[in-house]
Every structure is written in C-alpha cells, then in structure tokens.
N, C-alpha and C. Protein backbone atom coordinates (compact mmCIF):
# COMPACT_ATOMS: atom_id res chain seq x y z
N UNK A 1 -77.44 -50.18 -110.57
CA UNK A 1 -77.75 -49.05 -111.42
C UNK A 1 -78.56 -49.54 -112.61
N UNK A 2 -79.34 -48.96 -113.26
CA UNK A 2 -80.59 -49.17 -113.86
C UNK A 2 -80.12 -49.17 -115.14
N UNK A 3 -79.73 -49.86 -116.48
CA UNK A 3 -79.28 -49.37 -117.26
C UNK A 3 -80.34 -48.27 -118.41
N UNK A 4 -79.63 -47.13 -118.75
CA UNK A 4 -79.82 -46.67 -120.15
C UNK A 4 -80.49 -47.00 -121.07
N UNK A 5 -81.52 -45.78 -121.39
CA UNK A 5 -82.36 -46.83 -122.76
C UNK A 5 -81.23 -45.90 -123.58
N UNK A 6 -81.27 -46.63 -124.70
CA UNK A 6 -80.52 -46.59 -125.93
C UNK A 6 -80.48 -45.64 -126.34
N UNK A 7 -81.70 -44.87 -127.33
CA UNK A 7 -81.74 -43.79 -127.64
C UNK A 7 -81.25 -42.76 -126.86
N UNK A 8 -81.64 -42.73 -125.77
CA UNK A 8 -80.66 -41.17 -124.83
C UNK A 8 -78.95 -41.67 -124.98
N UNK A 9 -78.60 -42.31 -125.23
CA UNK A 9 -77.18 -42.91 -125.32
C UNK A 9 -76.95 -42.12 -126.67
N UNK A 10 -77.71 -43.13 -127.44
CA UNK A 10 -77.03 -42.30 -128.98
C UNK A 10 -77.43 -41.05 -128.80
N UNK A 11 -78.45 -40.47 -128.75
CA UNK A 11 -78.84 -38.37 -128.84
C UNK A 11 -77.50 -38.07 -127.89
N UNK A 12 -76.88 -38.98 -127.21
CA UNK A 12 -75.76 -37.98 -125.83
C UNK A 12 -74.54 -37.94 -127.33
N UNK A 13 -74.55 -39.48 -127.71
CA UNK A 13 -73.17 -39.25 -128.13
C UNK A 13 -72.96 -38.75 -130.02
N UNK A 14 -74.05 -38.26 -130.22
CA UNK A 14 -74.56 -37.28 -131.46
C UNK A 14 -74.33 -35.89 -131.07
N UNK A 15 -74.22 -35.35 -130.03
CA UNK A 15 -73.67 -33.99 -129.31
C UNK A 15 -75.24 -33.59 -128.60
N UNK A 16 -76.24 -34.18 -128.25
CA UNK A 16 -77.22 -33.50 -127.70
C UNK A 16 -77.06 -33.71 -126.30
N UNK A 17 -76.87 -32.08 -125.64
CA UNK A 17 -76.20 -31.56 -124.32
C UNK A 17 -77.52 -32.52 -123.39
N UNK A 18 -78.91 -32.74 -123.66
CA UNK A 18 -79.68 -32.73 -122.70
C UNK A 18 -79.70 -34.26 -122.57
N UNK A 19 -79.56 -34.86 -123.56
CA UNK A 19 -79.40 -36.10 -123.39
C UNK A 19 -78.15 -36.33 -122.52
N UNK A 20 -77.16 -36.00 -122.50
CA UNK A 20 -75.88 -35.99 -121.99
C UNK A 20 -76.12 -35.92 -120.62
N UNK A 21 -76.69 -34.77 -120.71
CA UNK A 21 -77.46 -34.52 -119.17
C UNK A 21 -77.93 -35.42 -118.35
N UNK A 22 -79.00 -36.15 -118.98
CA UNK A 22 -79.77 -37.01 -118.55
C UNK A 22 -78.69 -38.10 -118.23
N UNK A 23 -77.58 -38.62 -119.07
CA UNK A 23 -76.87 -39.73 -118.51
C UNK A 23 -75.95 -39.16 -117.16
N UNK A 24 -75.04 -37.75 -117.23
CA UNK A 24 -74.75 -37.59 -115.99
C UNK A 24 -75.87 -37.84 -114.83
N UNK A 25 -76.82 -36.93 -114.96
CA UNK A 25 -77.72 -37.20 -113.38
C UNK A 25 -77.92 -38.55 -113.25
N UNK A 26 -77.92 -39.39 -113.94
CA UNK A 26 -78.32 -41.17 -114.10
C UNK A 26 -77.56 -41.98 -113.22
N UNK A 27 -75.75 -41.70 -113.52
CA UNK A 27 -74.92 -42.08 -113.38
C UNK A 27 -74.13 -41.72 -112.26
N UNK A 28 -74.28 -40.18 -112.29
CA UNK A 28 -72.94 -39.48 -111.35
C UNK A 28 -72.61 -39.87 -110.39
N UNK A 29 -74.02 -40.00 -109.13
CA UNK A 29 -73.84 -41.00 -107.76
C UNK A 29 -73.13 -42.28 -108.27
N UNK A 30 -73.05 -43.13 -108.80
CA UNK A 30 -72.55 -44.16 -109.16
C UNK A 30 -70.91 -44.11 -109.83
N UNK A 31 -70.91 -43.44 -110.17
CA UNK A 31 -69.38 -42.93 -110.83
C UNK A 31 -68.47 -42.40 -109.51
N UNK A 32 -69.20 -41.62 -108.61
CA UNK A 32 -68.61 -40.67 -107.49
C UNK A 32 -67.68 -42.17 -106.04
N UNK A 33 -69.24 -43.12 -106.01
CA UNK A 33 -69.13 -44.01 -105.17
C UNK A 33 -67.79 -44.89 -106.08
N UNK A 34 -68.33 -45.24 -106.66
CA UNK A 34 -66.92 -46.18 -107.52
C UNK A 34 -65.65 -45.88 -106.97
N UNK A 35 -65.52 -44.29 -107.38
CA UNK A 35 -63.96 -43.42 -107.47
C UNK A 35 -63.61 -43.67 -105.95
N UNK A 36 -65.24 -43.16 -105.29
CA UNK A 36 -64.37 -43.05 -103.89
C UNK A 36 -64.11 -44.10 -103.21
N UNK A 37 -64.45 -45.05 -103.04
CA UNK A 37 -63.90 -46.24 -102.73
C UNK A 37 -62.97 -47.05 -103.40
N UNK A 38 -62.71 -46.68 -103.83
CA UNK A 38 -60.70 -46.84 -104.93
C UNK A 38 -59.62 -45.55 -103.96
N UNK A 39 -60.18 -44.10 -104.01
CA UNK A 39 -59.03 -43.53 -103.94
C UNK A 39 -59.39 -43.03 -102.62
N UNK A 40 -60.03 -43.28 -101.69
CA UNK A 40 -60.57 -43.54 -100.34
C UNK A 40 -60.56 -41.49 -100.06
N UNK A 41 -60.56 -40.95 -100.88
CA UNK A 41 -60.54 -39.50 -100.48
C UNK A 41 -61.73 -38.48 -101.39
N UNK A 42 -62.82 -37.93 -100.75
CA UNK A 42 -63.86 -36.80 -101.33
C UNK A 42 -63.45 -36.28 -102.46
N UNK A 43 -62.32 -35.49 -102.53
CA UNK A 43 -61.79 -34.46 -103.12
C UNK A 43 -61.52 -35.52 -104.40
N UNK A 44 -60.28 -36.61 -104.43
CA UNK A 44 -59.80 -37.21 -105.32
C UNK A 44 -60.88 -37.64 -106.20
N UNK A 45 -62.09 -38.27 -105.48
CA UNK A 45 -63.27 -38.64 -106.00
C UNK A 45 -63.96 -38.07 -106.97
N UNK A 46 -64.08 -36.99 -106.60
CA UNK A 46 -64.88 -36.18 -107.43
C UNK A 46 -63.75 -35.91 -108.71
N UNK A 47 -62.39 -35.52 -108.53
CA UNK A 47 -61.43 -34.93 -109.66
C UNK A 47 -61.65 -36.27 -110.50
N UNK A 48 -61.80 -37.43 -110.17
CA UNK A 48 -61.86 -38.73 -110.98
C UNK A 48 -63.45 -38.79 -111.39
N UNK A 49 -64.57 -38.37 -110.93
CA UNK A 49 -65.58 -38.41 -111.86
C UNK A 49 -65.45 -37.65 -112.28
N UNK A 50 -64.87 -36.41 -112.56
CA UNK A 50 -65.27 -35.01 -113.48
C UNK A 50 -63.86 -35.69 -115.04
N UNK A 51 -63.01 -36.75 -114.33
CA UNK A 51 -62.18 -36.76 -115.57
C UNK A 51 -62.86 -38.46 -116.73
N UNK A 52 -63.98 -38.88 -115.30
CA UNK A 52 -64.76 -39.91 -116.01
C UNK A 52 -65.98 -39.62 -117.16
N UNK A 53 -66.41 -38.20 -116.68
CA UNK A 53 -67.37 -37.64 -117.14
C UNK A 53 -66.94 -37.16 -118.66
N UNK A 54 -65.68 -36.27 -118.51
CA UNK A 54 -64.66 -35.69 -119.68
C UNK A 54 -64.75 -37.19 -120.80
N UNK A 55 -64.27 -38.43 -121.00
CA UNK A 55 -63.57 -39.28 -121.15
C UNK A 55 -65.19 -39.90 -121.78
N UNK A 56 -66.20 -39.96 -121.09
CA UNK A 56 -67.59 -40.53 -121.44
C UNK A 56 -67.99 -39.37 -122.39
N UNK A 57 -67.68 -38.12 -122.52
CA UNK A 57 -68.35 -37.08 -123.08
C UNK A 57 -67.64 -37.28 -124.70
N UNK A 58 -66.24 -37.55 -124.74
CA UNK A 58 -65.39 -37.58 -126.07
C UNK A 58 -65.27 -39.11 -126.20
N UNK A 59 -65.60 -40.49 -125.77
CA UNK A 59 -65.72 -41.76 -126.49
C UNK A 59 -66.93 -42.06 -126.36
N UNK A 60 -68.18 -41.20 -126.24
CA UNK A 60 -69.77 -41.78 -125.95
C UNK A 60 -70.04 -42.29 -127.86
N UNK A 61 -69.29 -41.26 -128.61
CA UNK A 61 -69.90 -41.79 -129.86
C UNK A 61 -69.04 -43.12 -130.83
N UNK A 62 -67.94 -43.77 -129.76
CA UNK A 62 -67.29 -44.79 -130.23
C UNK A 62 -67.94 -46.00 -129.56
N UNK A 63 -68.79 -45.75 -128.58
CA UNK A 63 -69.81 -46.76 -127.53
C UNK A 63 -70.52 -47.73 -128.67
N UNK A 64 -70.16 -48.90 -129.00
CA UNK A 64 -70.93 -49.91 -129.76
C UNK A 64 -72.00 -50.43 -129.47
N UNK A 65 -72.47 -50.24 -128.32
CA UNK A 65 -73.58 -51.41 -127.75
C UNK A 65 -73.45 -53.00 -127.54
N UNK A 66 -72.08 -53.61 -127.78
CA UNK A 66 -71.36 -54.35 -127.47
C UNK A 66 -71.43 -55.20 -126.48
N UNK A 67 -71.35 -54.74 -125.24
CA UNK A 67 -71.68 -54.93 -123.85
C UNK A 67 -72.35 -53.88 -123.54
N UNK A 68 -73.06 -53.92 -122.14
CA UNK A 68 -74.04 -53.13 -121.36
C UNK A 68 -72.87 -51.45 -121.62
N UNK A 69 -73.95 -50.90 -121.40
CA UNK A 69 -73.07 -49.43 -121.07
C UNK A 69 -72.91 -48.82 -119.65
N UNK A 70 -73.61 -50.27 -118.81
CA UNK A 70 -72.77 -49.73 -117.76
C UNK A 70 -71.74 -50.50 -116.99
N UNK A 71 -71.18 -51.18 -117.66
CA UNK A 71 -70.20 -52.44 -118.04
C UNK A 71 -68.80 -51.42 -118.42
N UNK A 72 -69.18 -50.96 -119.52
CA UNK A 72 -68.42 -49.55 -119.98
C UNK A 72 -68.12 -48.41 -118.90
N UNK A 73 -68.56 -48.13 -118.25
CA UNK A 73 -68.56 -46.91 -117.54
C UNK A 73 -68.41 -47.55 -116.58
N UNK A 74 -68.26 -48.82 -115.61
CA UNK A 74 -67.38 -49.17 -114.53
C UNK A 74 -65.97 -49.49 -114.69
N UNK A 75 -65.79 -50.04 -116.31
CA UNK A 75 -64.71 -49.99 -116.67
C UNK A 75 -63.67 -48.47 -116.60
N UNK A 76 -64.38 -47.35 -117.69
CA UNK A 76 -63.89 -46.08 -116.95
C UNK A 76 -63.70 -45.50 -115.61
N UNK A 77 -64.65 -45.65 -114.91
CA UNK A 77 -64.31 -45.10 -113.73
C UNK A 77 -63.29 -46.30 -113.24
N UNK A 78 -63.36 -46.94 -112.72
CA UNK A 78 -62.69 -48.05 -112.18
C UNK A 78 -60.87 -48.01 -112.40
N UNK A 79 -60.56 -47.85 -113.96
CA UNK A 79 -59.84 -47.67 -114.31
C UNK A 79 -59.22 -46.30 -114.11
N UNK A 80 -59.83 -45.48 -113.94
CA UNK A 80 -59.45 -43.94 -113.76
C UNK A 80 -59.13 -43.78 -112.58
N UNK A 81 -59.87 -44.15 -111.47
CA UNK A 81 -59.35 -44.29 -110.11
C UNK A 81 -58.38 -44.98 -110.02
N UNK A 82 -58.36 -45.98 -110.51
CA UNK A 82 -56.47 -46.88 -110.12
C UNK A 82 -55.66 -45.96 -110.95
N UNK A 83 -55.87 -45.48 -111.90
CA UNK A 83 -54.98 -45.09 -112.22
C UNK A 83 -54.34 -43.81 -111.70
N UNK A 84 -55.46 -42.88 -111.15
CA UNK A 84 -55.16 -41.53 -110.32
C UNK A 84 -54.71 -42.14 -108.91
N UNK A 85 -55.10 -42.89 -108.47
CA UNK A 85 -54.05 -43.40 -107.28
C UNK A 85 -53.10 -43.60 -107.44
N UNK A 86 -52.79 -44.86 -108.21
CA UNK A 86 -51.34 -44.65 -108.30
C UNK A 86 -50.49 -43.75 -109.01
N UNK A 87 -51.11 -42.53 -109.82
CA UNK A 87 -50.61 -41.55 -110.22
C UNK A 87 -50.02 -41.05 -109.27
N UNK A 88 -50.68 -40.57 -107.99
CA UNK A 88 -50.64 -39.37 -106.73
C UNK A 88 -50.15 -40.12 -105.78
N UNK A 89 -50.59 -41.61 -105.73
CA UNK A 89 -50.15 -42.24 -104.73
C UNK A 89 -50.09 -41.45 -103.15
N UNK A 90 -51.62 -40.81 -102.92
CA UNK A 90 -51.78 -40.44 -101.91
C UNK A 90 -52.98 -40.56 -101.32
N UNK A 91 -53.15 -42.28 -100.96
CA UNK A 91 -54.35 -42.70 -100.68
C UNK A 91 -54.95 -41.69 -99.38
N UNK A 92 -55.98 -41.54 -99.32
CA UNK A 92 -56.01 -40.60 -97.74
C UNK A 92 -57.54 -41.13 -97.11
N UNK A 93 -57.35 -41.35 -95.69
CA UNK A 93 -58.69 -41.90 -95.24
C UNK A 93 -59.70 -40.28 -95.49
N UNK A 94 -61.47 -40.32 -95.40
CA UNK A 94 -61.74 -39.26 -95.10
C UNK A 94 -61.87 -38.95 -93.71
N UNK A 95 -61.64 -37.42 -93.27
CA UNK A 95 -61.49 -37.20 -91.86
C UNK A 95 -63.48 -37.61 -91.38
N UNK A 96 -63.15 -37.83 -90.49
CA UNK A 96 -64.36 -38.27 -89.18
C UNK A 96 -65.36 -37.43 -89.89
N UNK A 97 -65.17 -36.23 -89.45
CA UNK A 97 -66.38 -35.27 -89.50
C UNK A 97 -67.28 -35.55 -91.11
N UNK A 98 -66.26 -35.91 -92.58
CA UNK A 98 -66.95 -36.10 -93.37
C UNK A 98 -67.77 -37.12 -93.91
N UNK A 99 -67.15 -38.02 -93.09
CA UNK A 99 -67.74 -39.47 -92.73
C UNK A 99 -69.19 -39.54 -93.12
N UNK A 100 -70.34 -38.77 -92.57
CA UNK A 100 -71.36 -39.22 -92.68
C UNK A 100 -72.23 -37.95 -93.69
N UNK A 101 -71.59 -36.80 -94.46
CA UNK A 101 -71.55 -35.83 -95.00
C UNK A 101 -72.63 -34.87 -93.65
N UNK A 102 -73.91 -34.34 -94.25
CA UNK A 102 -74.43 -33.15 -93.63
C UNK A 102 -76.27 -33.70 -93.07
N UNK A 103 -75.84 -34.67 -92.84
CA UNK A 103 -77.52 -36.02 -92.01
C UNK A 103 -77.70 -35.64 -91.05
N UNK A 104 -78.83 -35.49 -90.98
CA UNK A 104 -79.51 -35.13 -89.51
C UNK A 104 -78.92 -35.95 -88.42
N UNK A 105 -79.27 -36.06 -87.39
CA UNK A 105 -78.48 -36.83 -85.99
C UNK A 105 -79.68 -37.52 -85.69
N UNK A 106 -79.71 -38.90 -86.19
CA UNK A 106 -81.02 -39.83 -85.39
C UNK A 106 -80.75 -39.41 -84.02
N UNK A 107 -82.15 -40.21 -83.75
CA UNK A 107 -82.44 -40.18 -82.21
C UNK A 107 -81.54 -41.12 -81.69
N UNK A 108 -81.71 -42.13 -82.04
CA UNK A 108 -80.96 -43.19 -81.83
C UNK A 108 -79.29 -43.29 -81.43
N UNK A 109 -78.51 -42.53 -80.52
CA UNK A 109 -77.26 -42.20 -80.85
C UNK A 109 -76.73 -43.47 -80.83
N UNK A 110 -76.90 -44.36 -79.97
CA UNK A 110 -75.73 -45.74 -80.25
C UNK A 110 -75.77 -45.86 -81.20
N UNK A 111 -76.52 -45.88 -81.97
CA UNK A 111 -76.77 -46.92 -83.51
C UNK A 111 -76.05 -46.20 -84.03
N UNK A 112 -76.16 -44.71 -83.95
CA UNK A 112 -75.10 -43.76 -84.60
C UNK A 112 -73.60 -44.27 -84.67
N UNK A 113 -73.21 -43.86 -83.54
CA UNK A 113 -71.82 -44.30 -83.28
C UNK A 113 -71.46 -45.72 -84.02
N UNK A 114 -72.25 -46.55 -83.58
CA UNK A 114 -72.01 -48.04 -84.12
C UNK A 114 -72.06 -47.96 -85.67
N UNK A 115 -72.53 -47.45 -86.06
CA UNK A 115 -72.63 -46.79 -88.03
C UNK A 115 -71.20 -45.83 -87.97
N UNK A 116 -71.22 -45.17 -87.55
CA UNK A 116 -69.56 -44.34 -87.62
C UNK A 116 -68.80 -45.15 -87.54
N UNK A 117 -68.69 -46.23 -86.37
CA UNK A 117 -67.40 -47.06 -86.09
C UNK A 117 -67.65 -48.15 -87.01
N UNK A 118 -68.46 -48.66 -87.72
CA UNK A 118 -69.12 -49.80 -88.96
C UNK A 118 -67.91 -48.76 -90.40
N UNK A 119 -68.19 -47.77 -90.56
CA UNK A 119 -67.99 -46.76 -91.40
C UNK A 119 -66.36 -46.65 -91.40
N UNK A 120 -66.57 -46.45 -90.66
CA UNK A 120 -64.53 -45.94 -90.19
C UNK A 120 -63.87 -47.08 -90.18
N UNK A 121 -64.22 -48.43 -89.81
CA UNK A 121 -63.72 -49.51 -89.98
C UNK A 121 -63.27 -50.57 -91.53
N UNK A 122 -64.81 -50.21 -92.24
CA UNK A 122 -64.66 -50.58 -93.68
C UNK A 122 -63.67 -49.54 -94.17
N UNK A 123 -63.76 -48.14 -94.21
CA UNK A 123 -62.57 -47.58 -94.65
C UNK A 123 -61.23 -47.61 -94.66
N UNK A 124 -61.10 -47.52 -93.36
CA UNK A 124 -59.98 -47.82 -93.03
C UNK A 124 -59.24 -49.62 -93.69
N UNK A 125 -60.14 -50.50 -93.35
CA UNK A 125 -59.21 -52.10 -94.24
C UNK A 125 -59.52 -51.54 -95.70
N UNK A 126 -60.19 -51.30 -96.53
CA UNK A 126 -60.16 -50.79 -97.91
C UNK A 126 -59.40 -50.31 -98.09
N UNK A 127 -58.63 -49.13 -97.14
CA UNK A 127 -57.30 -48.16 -97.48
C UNK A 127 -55.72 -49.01 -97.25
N UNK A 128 -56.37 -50.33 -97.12
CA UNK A 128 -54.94 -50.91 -96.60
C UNK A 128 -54.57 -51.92 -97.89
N UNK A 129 -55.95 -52.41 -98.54
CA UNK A 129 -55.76 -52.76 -100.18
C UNK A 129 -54.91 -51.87 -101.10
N UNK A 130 -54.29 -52.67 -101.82
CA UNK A 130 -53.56 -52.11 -102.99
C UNK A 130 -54.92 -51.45 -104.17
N UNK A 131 -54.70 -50.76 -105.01
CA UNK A 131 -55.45 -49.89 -105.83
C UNK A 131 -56.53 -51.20 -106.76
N UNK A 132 -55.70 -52.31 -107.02
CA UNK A 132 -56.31 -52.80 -107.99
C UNK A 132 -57.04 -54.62 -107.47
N UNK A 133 -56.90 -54.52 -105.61
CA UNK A 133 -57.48 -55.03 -104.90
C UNK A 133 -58.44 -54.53 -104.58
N UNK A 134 -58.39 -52.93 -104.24
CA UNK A 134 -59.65 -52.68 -103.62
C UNK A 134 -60.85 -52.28 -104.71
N UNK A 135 -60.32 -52.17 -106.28
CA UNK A 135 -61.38 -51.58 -107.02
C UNK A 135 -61.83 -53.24 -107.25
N UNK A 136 -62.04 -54.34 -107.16
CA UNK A 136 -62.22 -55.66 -107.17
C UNK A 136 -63.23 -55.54 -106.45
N UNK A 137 -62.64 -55.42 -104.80
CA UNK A 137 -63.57 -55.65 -103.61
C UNK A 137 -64.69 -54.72 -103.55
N UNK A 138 -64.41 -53.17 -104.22
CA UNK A 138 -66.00 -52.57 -104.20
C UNK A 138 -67.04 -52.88 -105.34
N UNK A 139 -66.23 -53.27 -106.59
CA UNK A 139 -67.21 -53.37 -107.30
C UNK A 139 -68.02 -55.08 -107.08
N UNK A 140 -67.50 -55.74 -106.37
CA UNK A 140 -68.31 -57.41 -106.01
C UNK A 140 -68.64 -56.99 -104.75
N UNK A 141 -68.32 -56.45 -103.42
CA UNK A 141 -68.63 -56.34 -102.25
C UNK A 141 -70.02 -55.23 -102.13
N UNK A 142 -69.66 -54.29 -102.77
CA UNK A 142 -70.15 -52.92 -102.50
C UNK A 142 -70.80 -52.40 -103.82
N UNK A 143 -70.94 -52.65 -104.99
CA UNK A 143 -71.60 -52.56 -106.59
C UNK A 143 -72.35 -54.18 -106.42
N UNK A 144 -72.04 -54.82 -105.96
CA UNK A 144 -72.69 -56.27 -106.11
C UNK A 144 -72.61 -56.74 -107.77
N UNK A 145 -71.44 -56.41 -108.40
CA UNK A 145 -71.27 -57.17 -109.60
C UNK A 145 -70.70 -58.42 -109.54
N UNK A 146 -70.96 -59.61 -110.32
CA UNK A 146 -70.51 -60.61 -110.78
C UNK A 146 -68.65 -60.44 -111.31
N UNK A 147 -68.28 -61.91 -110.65
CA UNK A 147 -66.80 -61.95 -111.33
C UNK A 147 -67.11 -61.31 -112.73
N UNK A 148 -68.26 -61.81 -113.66
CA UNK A 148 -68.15 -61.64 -115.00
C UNK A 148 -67.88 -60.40 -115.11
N UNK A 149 -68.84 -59.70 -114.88
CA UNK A 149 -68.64 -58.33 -114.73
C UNK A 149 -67.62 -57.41 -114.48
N UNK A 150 -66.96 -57.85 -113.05
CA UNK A 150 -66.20 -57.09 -113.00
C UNK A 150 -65.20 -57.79 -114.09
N UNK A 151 -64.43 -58.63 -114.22
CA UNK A 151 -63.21 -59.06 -115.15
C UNK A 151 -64.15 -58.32 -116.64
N UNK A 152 -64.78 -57.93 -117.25
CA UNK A 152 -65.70 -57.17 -118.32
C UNK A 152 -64.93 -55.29 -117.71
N UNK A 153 -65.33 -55.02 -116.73
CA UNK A 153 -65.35 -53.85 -116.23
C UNK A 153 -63.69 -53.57 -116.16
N UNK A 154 -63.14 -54.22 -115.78
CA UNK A 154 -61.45 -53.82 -115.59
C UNK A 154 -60.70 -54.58 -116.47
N UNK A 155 -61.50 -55.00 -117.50
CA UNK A 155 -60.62 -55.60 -119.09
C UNK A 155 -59.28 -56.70 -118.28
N UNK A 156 -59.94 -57.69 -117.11
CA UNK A 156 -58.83 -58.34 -116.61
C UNK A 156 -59.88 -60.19 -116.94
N UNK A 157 -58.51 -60.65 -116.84
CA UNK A 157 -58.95 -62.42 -116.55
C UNK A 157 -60.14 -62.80 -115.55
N UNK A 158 -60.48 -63.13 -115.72
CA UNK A 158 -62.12 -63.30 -114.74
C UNK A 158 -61.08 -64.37 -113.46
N UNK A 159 -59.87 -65.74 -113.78
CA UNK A 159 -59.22 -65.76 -112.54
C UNK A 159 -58.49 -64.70 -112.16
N UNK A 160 -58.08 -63.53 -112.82
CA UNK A 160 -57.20 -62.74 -112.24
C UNK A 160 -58.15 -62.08 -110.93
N UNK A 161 -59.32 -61.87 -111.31
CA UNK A 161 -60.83 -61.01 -110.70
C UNK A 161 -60.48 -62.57 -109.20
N UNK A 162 -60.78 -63.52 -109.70
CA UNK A 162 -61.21 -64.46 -108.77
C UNK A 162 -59.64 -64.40 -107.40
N UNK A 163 -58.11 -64.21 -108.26
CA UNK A 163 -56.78 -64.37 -107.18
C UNK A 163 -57.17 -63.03 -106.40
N UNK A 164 -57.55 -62.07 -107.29
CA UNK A 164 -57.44 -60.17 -106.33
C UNK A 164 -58.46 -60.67 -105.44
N UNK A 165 -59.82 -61.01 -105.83
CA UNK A 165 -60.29 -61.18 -104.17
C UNK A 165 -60.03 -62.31 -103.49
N UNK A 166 -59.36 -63.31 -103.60
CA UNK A 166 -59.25 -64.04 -102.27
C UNK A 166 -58.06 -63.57 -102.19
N UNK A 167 -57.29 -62.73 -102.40
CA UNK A 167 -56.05 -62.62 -101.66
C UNK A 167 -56.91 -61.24 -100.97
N UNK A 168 -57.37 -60.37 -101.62
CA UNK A 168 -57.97 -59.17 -100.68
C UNK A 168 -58.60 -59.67 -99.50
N UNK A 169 -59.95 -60.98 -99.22
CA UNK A 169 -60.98 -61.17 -98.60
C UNK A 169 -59.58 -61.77 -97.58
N UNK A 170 -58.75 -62.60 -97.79
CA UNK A 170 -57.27 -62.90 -96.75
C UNK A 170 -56.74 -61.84 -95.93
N UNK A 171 -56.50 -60.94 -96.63
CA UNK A 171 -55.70 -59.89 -96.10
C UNK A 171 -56.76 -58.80 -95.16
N UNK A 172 -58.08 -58.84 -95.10
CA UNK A 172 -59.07 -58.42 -94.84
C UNK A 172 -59.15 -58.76 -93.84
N UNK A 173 -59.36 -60.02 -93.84
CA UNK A 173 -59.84 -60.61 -92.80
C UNK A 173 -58.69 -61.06 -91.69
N UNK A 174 -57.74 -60.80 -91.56
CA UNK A 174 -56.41 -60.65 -91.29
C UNK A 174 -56.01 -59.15 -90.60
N UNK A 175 -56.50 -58.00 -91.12
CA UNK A 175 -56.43 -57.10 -90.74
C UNK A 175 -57.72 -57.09 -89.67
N UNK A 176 -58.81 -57.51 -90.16
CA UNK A 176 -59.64 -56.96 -89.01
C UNK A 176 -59.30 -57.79 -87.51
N UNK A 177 -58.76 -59.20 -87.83
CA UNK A 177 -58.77 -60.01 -86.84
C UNK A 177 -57.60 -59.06 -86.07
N UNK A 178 -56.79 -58.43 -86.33
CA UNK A 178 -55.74 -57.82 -85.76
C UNK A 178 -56.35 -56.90 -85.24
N UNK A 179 -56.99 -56.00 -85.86
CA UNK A 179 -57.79 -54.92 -85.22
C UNK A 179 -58.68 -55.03 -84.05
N UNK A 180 -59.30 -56.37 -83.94
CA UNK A 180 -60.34 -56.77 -82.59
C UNK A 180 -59.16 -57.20 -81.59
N UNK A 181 -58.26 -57.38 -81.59
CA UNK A 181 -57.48 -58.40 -80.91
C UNK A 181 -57.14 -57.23 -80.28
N UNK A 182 -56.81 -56.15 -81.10
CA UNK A 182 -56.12 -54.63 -80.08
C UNK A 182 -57.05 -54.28 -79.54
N UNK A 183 -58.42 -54.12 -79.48
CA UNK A 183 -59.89 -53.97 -78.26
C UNK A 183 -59.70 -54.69 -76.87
C-alpha cells in the first residue's frame, strides 16, 4: 500500500470530510483484506473495517507522524480483528460460492478449479491458526511486511513476531502434510 502524503492526513484529521474521504478510498481494500484474513468471515470483515474506520476517524488527529501511517493503521486493523475474534469467537470459513465474489468464469476451467481448491485450501489452514498467529502470517505472508513491521504494527516483541511464525509456518505445514496424505 502506497503511503499517504501528509497533508491529506492532517486536512482528514482537522475534520475535512474530503480529505477523510480520500484516505478511506486509499485504504479500505487494505483494511477489508487485513480483517478478513484474521476473522476468516465477509460479514465479520467488513463490521471490523467499519469499526477501523470509526477508531481512524476519532484518533486521526492524535496521529504524530512518528512512524509511517500505515504502520498505524495495520496496527488498528490488525488489532481490531483479534480482538473481534476473540470477542465472538466465531471464526467461520467463507462458504464456496463467496470464495471468488461476482468474476467472470475464465475460459480456462481447470485453472479455475485449481484457484478455488489453491483458495479453499489457504483458508481453510489460516482458520486453524489461533487469532494472533494468523494476523502474523497475513501480514508477512500475504501484506509482505517485515518482522519490523509487523512487531511495529501489533505493538509486540519483534522475537515474539519471529516464535508466532515459526510455530504458525510448523503447524501449517503439519496441517497441510495431513491434508495431502488424506488424497
């Protein structure tokens, strides 16, 4: 994600709606993906960016420039999703059909299927991580952030960042080996 020039940061967090604007459309895909790969469900996803969005809208004008601001805002979301998981504690895979949302049907159908079953497979071992394993594994696997980063982003020990994924990339790889073995 591209960071923020400055000025639209401060005009957002001075109360100017359009600037504000401009950082939701910037961000939102990025906030949405975060959530949903923490709380592995559409619906939950979205209730966790609309409460990331809330949360960025009333501390945008305590934002120091400190670290990146979008350092900040993986930290929020990130944090908001573990925390609405284990609030609800009702991780839920998404069903099949929403899998690939409303995409045309390549020509190509194997490749299709093989992308569904690619799809359904990463979901499914992600849903078998604990909340504060799997927000680790998307934001280095799937955000392509740095340990630094993420231990910055989830206000944790950069070894704590380094034990959550090799015990996740273990347990991963453990699950899938189980999963081919049942083929």
């Amino acid at each position: 994600m591209e960071e923020l020039a400055k000025d639209i940061l401060v005009r957002a967090s001075q109360g100017d709606m359009q600037a504000f604007e401009e950082v939701y459309k910037r961000t939102s895909g990025f906030v949405y993906n975060v959530a949903y790969r923490i709380v592995n469900n559409r619906e939950d996803a979205m209730e966790v960016a609309q409460e990331v969005f809330m949360t960025v809208h009333d501390k945008l004008k305590e934002f120091r420039f400190e670290s990146s601001f979008n350092t900040w805002l993986y930290r929020i979301t990130a944090n908001r999703a573990i925390n609405y998981a284990k609030k609800f504690s009702r991780i839920k895979t998404m069903p099949f059909e929403e899998s690939f949302g409303d995409a045309a049907v390549p020509s190509d159908a194997e490749k299709t299927i093989e992308q569904e079953e690619q799809k359904h497979l990463v979901e499914k071992l992600l849903g078998e991580l604990n909340e504060d394993q799997r927000a680790c594994v998307v934001l280095r696997e799937i955000q392509g952030l740095s340990y630094e980063e993420i231990a910055q982003a989830l206000n944790i020990n950069i070894n704590t960042v380094r034990s959550r994924l090799k015990r996740s990339r273990e347990k991963l790889m453990s699950l899938k080996k189980s999963i081919y073995e049942k083929l």
